[in-house]
Protein backbone atom coordinates (compact mmCIF):
# COMPACT_ATOMS: atom_id res chain seq x y z
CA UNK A 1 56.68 53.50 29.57
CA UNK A 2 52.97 53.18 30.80
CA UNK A 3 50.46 54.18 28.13
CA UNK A 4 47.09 55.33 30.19
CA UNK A 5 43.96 56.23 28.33
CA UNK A 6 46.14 57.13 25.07
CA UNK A 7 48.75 59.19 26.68
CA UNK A 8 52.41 58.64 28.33
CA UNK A 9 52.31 58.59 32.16
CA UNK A 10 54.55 58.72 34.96
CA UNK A 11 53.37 55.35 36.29
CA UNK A 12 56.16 52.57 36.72
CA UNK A 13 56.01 49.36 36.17
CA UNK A 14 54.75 47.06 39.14
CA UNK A 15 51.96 50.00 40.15
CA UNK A 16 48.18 48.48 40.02
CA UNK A 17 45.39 49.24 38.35
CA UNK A 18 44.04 50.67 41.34
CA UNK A 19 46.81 53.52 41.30
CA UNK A 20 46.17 53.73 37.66
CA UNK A 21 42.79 54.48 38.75
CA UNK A 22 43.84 57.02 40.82
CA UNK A 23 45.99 58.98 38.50
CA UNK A 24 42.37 59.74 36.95
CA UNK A 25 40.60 60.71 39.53
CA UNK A 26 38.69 57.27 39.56
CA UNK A 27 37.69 55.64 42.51
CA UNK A 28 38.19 51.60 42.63
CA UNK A 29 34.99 50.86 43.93
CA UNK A 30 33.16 53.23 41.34
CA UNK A 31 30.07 51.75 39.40
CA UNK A 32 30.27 51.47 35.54
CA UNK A 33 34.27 51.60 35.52
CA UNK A 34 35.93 48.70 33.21
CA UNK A 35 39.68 48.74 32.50
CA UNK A 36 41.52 46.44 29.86
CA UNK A 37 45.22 46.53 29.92
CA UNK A 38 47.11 45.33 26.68
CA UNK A 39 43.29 45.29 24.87
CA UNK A 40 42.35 42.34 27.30
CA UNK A 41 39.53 42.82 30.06
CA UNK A 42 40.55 42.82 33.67
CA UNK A 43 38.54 41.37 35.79
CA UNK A 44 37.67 44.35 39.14
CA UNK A 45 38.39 41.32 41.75
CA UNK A 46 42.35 41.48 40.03
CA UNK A 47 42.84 45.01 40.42
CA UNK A 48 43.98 45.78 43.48
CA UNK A 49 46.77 43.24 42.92
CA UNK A 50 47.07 43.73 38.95
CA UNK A 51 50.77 44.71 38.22
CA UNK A 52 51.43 46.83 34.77
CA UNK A 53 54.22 45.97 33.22
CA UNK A 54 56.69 47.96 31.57
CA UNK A 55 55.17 48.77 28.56
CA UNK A 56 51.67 48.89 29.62
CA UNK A 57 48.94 50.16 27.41
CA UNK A 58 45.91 50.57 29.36
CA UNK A 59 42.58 51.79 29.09
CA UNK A 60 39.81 52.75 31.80
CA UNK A 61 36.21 53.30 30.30
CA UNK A 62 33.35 54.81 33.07
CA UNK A 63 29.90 54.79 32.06
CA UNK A 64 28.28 57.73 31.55
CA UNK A 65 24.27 58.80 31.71
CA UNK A 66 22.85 61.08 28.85
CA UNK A 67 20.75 61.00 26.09
């Protein structure tokens, strides 16, 4: 089971980051966008090719403006 952003998805395991990114509506390219799988950085150049595993926990942060 894939953990994404706190919650159980229907990912499997071998999908990347960048369908991960998907799934939220997040494009791969998008500015401000990190993602850490397992609590460890991954670097943007990875993600295309970035396979979760099976038990996956992983987190996408954007950036947001505001004040």
């Amino acid at each position: 089971m894939i953990v994404l952003n706190g919650k159980r998805s229907d990912m499997t395991p071998g999908e990347t980051i960048v369908a991960a990114l998907a799934r939220l509506g997040l494009d791969a390219d998008a500015r401000g966008v990190a993602v850490a799988v397992d609590d460890e950085v991954v670097p943007r150049d990875v993600w295309a090719s970035y396979a979760l595993g099976e038990d996956a926990r992983v987190e996408v942060l954007s950036a947001m403006q505001g004040g």
